[in-house]
Each structure stands twice: as C-alpha cells, then as structure tokens.
Protein backbone atom coordinates (compact mmCIF):
# COMPACT_ATOMS: atom_id res chain seq x y z
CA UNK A 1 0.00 0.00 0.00
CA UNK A 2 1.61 2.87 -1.38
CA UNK A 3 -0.69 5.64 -1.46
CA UNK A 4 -0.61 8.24 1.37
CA UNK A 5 -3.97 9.85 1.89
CA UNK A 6 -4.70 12.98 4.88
CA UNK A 7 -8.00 11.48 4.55
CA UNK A 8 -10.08 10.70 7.79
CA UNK A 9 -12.58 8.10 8.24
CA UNK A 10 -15.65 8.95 9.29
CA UNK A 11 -19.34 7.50 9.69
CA UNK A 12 -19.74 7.63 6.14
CA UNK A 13 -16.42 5.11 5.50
CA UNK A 14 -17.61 2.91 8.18
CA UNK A 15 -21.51 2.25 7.14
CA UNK A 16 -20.04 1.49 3.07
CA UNK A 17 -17.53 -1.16 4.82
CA UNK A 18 -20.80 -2.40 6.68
CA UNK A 19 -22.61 -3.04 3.55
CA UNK A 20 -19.52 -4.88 1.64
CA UNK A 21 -19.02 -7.00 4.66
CA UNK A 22 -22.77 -7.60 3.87
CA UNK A 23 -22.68 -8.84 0.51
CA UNK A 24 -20.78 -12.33 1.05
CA UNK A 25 -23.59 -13.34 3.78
CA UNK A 26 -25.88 -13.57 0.54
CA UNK A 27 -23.86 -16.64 -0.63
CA UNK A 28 -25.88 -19.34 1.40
CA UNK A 29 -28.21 -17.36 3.18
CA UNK A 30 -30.68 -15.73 0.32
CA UNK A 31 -30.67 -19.52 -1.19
CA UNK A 32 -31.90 -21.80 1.87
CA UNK A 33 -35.93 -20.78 0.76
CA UNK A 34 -34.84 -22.21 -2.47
CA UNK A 35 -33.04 -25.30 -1.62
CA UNK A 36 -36.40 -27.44 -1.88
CA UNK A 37 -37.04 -26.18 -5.50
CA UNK A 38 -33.64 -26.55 -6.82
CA UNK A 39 -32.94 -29.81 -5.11
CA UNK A 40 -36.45 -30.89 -7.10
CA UNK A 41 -35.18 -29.16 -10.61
CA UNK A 42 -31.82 -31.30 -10.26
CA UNK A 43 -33.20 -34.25 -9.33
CA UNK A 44 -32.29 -36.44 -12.57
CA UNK A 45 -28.75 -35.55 -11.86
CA UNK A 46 -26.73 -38.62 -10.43
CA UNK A 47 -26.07 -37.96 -6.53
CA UNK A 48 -28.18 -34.72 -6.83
CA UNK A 49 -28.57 -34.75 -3.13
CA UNK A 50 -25.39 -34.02 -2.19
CA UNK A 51 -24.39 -31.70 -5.24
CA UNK A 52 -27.16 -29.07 -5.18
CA UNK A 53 -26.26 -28.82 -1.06
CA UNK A 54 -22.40 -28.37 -1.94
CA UNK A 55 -23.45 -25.43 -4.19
CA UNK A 56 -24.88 -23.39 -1.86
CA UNK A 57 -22.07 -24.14 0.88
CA UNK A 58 -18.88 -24.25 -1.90
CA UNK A 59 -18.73 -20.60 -1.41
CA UNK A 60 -17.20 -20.46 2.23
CA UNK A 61 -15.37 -23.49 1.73
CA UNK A 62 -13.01 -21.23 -0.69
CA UNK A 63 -13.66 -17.97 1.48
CA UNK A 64 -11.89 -20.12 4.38
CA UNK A 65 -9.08 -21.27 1.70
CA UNK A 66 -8.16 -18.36 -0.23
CA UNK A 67 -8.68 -15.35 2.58
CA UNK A 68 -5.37 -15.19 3.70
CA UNK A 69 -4.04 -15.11 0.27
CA UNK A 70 -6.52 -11.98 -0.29
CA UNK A 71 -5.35 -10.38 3.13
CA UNK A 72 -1.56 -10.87 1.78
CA UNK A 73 -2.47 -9.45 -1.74
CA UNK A 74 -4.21 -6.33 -0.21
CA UNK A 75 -1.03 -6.10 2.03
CA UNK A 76 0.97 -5.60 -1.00
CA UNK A 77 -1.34 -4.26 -4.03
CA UNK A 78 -3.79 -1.95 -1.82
CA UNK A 79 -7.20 -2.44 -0.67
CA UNK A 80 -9.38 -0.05 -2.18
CA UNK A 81 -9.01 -1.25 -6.13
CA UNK A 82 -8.72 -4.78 -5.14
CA UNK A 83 -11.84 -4.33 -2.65
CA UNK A 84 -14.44 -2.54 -5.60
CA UNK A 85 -12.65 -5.27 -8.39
CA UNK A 86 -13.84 -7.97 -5.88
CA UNK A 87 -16.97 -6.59 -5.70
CA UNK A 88 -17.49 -5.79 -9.45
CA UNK A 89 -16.65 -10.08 -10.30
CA UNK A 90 -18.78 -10.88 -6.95
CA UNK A 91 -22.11 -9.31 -8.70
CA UNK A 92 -20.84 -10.88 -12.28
CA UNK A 93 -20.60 -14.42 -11.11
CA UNK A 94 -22.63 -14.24 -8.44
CA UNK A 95 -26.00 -13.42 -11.14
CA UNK A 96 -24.63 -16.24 -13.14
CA UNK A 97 -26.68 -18.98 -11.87
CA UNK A 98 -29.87 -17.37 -12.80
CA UNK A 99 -28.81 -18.24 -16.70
CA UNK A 100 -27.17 -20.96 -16.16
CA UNK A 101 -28.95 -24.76 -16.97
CA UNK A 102 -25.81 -27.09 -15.73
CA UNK A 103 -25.51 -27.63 -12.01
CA UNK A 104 -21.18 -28.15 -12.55
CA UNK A 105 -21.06 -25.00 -14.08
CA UNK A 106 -23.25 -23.32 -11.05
CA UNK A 107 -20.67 -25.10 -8.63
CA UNK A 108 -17.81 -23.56 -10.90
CA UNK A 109 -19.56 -19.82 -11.05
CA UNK A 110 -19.83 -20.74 -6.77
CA UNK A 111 -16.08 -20.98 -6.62
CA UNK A 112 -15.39 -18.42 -8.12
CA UNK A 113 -17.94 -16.46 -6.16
CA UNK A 114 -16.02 -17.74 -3.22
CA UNK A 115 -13.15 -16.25 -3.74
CA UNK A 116 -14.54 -13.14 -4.61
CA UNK A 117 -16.35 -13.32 -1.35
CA UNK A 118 -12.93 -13.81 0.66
CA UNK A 119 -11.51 -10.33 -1.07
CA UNK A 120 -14.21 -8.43 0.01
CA UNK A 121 -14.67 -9.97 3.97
CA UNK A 122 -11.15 -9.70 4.36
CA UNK A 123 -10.65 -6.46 2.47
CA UNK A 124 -13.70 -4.72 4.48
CA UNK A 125 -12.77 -5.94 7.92
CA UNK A 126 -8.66 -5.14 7.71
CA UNK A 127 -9.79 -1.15 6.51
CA UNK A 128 -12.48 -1.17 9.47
CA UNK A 129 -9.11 -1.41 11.60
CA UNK A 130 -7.07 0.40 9.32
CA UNK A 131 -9.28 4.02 9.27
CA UNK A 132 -10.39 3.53 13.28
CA UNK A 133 -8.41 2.99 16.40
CA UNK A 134 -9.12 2.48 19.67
CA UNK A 135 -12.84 1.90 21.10
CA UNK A 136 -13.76 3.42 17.82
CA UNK A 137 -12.33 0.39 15.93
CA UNK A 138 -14.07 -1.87 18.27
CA UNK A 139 -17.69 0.77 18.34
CA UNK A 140 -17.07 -0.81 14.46
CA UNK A 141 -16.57 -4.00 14.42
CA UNK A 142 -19.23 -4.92 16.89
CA UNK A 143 -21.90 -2.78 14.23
CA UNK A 144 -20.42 -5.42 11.59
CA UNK A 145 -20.69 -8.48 13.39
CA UNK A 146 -24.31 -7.35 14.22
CA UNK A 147 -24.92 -5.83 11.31
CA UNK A 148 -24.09 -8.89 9.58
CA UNK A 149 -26.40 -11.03 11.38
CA UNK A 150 -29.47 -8.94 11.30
CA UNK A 151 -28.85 -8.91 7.59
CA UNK A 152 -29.35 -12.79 7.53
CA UNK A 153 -33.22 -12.28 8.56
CA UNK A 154 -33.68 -9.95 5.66
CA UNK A 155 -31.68 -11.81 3.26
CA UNK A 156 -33.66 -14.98 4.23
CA UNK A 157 -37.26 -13.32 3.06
CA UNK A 158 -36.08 -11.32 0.28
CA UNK A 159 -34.42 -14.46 -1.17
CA UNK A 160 -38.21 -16.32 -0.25
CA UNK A 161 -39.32 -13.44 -2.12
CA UNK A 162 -37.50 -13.55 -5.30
CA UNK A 163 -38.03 -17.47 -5.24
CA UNK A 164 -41.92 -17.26 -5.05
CA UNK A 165 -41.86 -14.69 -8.41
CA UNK A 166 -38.98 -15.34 -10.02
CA UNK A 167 -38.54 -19.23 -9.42
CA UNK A 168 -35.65 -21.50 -7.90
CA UNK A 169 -33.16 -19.22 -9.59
CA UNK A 170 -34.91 -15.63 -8.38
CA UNK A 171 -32.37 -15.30 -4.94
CA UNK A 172 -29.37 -15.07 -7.53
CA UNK A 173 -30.05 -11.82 -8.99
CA UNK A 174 -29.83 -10.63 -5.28
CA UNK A 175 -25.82 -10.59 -6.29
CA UNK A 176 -26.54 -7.14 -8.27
CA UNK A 177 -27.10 -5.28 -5.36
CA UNK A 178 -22.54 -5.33 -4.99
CA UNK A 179 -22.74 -3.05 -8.08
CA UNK A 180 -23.89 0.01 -6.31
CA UNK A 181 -21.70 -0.77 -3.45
CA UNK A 182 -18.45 -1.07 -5.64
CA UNK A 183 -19.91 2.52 -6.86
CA UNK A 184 -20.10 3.68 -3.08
CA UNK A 185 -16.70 2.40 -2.40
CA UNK A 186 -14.94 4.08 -5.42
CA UNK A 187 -16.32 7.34 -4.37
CA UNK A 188 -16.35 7.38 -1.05
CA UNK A 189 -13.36 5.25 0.46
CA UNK A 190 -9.67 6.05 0.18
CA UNK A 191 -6.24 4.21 0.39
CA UNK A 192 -5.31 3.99 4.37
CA UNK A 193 -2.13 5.93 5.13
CA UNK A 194 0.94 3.74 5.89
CA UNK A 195 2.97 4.00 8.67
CA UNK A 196 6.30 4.05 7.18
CA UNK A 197 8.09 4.13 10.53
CA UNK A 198 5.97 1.31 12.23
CA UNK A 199 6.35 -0.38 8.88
CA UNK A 200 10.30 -0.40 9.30
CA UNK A 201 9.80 -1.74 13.00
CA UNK A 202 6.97 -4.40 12.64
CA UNK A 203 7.70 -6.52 9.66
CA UNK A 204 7.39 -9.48 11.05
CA UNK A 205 4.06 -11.58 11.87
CA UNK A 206 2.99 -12.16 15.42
CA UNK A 207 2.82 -15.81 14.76
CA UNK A 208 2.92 -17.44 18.55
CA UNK A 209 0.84 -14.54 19.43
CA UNK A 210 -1.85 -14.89 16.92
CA UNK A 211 -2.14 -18.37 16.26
CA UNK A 212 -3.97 -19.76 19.30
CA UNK A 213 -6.33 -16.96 18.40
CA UNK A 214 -6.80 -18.20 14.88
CA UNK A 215 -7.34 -21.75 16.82
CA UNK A 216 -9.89 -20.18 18.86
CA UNK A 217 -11.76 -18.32 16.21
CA UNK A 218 -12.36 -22.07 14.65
CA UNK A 219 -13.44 -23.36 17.64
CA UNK A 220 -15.93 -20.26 17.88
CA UNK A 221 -16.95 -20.77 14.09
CA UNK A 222 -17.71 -24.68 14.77
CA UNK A 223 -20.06 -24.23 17.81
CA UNK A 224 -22.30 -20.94 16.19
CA UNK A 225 -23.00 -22.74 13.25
CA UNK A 226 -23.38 -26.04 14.77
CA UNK A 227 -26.18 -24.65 16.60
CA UNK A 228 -27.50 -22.55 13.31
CA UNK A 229 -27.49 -25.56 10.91
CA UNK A 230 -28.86 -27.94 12.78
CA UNK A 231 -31.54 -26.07 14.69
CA UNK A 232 -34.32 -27.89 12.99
CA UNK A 233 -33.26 -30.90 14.71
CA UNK A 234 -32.30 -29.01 17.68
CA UNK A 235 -35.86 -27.86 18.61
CA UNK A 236 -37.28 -31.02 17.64
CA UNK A 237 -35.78 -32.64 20.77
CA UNK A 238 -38.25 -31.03 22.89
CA UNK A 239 -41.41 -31.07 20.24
CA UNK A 240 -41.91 -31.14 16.16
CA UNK A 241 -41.61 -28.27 14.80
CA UNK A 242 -42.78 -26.35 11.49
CA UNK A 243 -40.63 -24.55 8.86
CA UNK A 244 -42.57 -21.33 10.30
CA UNK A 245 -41.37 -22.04 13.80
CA UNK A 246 -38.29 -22.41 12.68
CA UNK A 247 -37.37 -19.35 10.49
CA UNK A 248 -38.86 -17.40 13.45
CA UNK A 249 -36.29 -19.20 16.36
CA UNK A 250 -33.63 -18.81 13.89
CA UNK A 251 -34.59 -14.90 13.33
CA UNK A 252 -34.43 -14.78 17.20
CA UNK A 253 -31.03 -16.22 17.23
CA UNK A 254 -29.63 -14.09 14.77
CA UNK A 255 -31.40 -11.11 17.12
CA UNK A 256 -28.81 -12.87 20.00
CA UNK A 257 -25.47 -12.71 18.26
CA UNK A 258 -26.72 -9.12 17.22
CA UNK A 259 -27.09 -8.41 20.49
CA UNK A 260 -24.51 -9.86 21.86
CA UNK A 261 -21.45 -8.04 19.34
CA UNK A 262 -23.66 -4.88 20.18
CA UNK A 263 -23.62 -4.82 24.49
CA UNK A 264 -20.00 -6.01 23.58
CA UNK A 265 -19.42 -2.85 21.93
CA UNK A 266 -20.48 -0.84 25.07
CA UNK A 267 -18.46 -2.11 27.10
CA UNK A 268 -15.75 0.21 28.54
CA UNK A 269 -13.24 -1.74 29.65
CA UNK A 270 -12.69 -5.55 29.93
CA UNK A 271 -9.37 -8.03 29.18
CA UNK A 272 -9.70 -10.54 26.17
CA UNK A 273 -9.79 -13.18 28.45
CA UNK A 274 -12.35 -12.38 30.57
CA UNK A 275 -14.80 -11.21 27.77
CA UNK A 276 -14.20 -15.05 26.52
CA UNK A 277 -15.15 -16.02 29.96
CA UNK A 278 -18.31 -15.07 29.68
CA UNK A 279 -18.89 -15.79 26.29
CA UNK A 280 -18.09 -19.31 26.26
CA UNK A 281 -19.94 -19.29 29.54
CA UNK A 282 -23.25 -18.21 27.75
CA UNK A 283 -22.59 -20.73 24.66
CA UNK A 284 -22.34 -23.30 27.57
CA UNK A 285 -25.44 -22.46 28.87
CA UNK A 286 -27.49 -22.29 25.60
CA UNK A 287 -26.21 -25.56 24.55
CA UNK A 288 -26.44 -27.22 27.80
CA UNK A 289 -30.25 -25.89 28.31
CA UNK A 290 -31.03 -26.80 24.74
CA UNK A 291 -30.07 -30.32 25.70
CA UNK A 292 -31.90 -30.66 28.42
CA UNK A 293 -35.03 -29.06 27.45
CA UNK A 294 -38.54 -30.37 26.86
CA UNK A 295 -40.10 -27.10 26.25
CA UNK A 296 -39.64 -25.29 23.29
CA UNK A 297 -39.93 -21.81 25.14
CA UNK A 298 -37.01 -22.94 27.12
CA UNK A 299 -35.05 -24.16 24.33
CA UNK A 300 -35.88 -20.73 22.43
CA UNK A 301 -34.61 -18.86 25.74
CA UNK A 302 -31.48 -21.05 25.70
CA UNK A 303 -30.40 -20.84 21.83
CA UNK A 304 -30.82 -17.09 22.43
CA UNK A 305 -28.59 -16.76 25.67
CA UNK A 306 -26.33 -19.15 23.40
CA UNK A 307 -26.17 -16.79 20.95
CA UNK A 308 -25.80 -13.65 22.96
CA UNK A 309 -22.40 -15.97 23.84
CA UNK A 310 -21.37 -15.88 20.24
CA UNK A 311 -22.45 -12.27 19.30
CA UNK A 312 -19.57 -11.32 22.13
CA UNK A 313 -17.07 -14.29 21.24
CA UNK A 314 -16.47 -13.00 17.47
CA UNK A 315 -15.64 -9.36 18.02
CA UNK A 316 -13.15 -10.35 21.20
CA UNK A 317 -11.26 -12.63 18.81
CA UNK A 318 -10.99 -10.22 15.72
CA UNK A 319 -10.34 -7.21 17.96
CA UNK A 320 -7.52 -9.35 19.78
CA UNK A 321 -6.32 -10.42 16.64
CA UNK A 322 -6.26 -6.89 14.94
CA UNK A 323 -4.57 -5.84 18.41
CA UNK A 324 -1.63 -7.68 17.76
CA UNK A 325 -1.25 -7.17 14.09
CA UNK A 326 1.72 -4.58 12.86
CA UNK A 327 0.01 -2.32 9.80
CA UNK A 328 2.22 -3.92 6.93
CA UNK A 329 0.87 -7.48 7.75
CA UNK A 330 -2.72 -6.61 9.08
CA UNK A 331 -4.37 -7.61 5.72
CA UNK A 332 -2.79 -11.22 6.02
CA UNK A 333 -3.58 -11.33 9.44
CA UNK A 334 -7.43 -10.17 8.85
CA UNK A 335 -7.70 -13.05 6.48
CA UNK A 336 -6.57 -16.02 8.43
CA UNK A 337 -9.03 -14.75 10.88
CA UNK A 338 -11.53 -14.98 8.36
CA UNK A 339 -10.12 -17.87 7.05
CA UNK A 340 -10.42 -19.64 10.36
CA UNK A 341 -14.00 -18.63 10.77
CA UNK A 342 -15.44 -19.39 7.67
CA UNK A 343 -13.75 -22.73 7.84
CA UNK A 344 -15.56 -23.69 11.19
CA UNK A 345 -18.86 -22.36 9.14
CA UNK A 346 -18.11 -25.29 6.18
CA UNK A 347 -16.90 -27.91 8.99
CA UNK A 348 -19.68 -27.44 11.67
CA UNK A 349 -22.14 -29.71 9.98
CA UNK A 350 -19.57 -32.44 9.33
CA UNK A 351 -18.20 -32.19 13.11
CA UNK A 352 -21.84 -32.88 14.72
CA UNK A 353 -22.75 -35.28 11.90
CA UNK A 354 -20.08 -37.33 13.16
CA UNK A 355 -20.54 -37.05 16.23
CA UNK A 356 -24.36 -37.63 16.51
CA UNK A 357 -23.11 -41.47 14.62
CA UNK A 358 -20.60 -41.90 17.04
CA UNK A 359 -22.93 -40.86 20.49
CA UNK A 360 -26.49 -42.11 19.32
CA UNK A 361 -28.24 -38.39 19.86
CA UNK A 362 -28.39 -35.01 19.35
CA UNK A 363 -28.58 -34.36 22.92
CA UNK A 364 -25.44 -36.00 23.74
CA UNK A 365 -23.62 -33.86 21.12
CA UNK A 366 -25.14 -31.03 22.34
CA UNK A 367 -23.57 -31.86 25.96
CA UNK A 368 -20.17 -32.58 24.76
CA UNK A 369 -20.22 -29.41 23.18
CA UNK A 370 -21.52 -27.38 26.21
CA UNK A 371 -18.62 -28.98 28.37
CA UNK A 372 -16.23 -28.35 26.20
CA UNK A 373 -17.65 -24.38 25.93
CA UNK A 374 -17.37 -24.45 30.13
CA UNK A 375 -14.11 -26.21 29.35
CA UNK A 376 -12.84 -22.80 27.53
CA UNK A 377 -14.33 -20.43 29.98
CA UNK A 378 -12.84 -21.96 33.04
CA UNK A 379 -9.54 -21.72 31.33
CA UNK A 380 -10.25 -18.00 30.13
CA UNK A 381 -11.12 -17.47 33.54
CA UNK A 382 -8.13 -19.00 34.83
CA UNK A 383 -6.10 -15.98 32.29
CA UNK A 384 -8.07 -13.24 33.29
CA UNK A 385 -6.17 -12.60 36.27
CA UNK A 386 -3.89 -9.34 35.59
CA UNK A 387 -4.45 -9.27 31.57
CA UNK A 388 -5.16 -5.83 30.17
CA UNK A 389 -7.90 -4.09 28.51
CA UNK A 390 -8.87 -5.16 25.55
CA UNK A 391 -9.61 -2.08 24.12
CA UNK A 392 -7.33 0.53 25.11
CA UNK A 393 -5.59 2.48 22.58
CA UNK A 394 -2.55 0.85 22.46
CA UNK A 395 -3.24 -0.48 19.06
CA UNK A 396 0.00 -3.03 18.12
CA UNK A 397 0.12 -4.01 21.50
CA UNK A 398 -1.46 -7.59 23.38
CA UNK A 399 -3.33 -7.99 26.45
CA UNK A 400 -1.15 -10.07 27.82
C-alpha cells in the first residue's frame, strides 16, 4: 500500500464497509428458501442430493481457503481497487446462476464467487481497523458483526421473495445489489495511510501470538454454526416443529449474536480473556439448556442466551487479533481470521454429523459441546487474572 492519503474516516467510510461486509452473507443465506425447488429441478442428476447442497455451501469453503491469500495481496497491491474489483466479479458471477442450466457450471460460477467473497470480507474488515483505532475500531466491528447477522433475517425473506416470483433461480439476482456498493466504495473510500516508521519496526508476523487466536476463532466458528445448521433438529428434541417455527427461532437467534457483538461494543473496559469467559460461559449455557429441554420456550430462551455468547465471542477474537497485528501485515492477518472462521462455518455440519453417529443423539452432542464451551471459559477465567484491557488504545500491542 503505497498511497498516502490525509484522509479521515468517518461514519460515512464505516456504514459502506458495513454493507460490503454484507454482501458475502448472501452466498448461502438468500438460497436456503430455495433449496427445496432446486434440489427438485436437479433431481435427474446422479447424486443430486449431495451436489445441489455443496453449491450453496462451496462458497465459504473457498472464502476459508483463499482469505489469507486476499489479506496478503491487499497487504501488497492496496485495498481499495482490489476491494471494488472484488466486488465488481462478486455481482458478475454471483447473477450467473440465474442463466445458467448445468448444475457443474453453477458449482464452478460458486467458486469463483467464493473467492470473490474472501476479497471483500477480508478487504472490508482489515480497513475497518485500518481508518479507526481504539474503542472506535471496536464501536465498528461490533456494528459489523451485528450488522451482519441482522442482515441474515432480511436476506432470508427477500431471497423467499424472489423465489416465489422469479422461481428456484430468483435469490441469484440478489448478487446485483454489490454493483452500487463497488460505486459507493470508489467514491467514497480512500487508500489507508501507511505507517512508514511502524512499517520499518513491525515486519514481522505475530505468529505465537496470533495463532492460538486463529485456533480459537475455529473453535468459535464450529459451535455458532453447529447450533444454526442444525436447529431444525435441535428444537425437535423437545417437540416437532414447522418450517414457520423455525425461520422465526432462527430470526431470534440471529437477534442474539446481534445483540450480543452490540452490548460487547459498550463495554468500557474488559481483558480478552475475561470477555471469553463469559462468552463461552453463555454458549455453555445455551447448549447445555437446549439439551436438556422439553419445552420449546425454554429451548428458544437457551439458543438465544447461546447466541448472545457468540455475538460477544467473534468481536473479542478479531479485535484481539487486529490488536496484535503490525500495519504492513494486518491484511494477512485479517484473512486467516476470516479464514479460520469461515472454515468452522463449512466444517460445523460435518463435526456434529459425526458425532451424533458416534454418540447415538443429538442431545449428547449437544452436551459434549456445552462442556467443552465451560471447558474454555474456566480456562479464560483462569487468564483473566492481571491481563489488560482489551480495548485501550494501544493499538499493536497484546493484552497479555
């Protein structure tokens, strides 16, 4: 990054990173309304059932894959070109689908779409750290992570929408709405300044520092959308449920982990470990009450404690993360975050399919997974002792 621009961010440069950290959630999201119709359109395809599924999910597979390759790139080339070229391909590939009759050549335009998806999350979360410092970095970051999530409820009926009028293919032309964000982003955002001193000081990557981060972000990623993808079968433990019940659980879950990154963002001052604490405490709680439950008001109460747990869990790790990165490696460091994350998304279902063949039942899975969430708190609450703020000012420094 080469460009040096007096530039200041403002509101304005924060709400346009908002919306391009948007865009990528549209991936699986605006298609699950759909998945019935275009499983059915398929169906003469050989092994159909797993195919059309691996379509819709492709997409983070390559975000988790190819994001710290995009967080190196932007380290180098810039983000601001690479960020609204990302987003012009996103749209391109991204309508594709709705023309297209082959379901390979839908998983091939998905790839692609993945990767494009990986520039811009990695891209819009590593300039949310480079234009803000300080609480007003982390003021940020929780509006994403919530911002992100309430976006899923929308995305959900709007892609519902499209599929009632427009047919299994209607969600795809949801994609077109990156064009006038690319538009935003060229006029609006600007090259961060570098650092040339810090540069010359910082060049190498925090790897000891970082990595059991990275290790926890996974972990974090595994047990969200282990409790997302499978909460059909979650609330069925205590009663059957309906599709309607459903959506409207899963809306108030998405309402908890908005919730959750937003009270975490009004919080004055706290240590990293400590704000896992009592994250992984909540997630413990949800799951363990889920379990247990043979009511589904309780269960609804405990999936939304649960993900009041995760709404705090995700900002902790990427502000600790961002904490600890120098400026000239940020980018790469953004993107193994995201890389980490994304890659719990794509391996949750696998993990607790597993699992529920090796233990017999849902519930039991549900347990293992609350213990091991208590499991992490005790030991975050075992780190808390002495360990700094969080989110003090001291940008390129750790909690320790």
């Amino acid at each position: 990054m080469n460009t040096i621009s007096p530039t200041v961010a403002s509101t304005k440069h924060g709400i346009i990173l908002i919306l391009a950290a948007i865009m990528p959630v549209m991936a699986v999201i605006s298609l699950v309304p759909v998945l019935p119709m275009l499983l059915e359109e398929f169906k003469q395809i050989s092994g159909y059932e797993v195919l059309v599924p691996i379509a819709m999910t492709i997409p983070a597979l390559c975000v988790a894959v190819f994001s710290p390759i995009a967080g190196s790139l932007s380290d180098k080339f810039g983000r601001k070109s690479l960020l609204i070229f990302a987003l012009l391909i996103y749209s391109a590939v991204g309508v594709l689908p709705y023309f297209l009759e082959s379901l390979s050549h839908i998983i091939v335009s998905r790839i692609f779409l993945g990767i494009t998806e990986a520039v811009i999350m990695t891209i819009a979360t590593a300039l949310i750290a480079d234009y803000f410092i300080g609480k007003e970095r982390q003021k940020w970051i929780s509006i994403q992570i919530a911002s992100v999530s309430l976006s899923a409820i929308f995305l959900i009926a709007l892609g519902g929408m499209l599929g009632e009028v427009l047919g299994s293919r209607g969600p795809f032309v949801l994609y077109l709405l990156a064009l006038p964000v690319a538009l935003l982003v060229a006029l609006n955002l600007f090259e961060p300044k570098v650092r040339a001193n810090e540069d010359k000081q910082l060049t190498g990557f925090p790897v000891k520092k970082v990595l059991p981060l990275l290790f926890i972000t996974l972990f974090v990623g595994i047990i969200f959308y282990s409790m997302i993808v499978k909460l059909g079968e979650v609330l069925s433990i205590s009663q059957t449920v309906t599709p309607a019940i459903i959506g409207g659980i899963g809306a108030l879950a998405n309402i908890g982990v908005a919730l959750g990154a937003f009270c975490y963002g009004k919080i004055k001052h706290i240590s990293g470990p400590l704000l896992l604490c009592v994250g992984f405490g909540l997630s413990a709680f949800g799951y363990f009450a889920t379990a247990v439950s043979s009511s589904i008001v309780i269960s609804s109460i405990a999936i939304f404690i649960g993900c009041l747990g995760f709404g705090s869990l995700l900002p902790t790790t990427l502000t600790w993360v961002l904490k600890l990165l120098p400026e000239n490696v940020r980018g790469k460091g953004t993107g193994m975050w995201t890389g980490m994350f994304f890659l719990g998304q794509f391996t949750a279902p696998i993990v607790v399919t597993l699992l529920q063949k090796t233990l017999d039942s849902l519930s039991a899975v549900l347990v293992l997974i609350a213990i091991c969430c208590a499991i992490a708190s005790l030991v975050a609450a075992l780190k808390s002792k002495g360990a700094r703020d969080l989110k003090c000012d001291d940008t390129n420094k750790a909690p320790v």
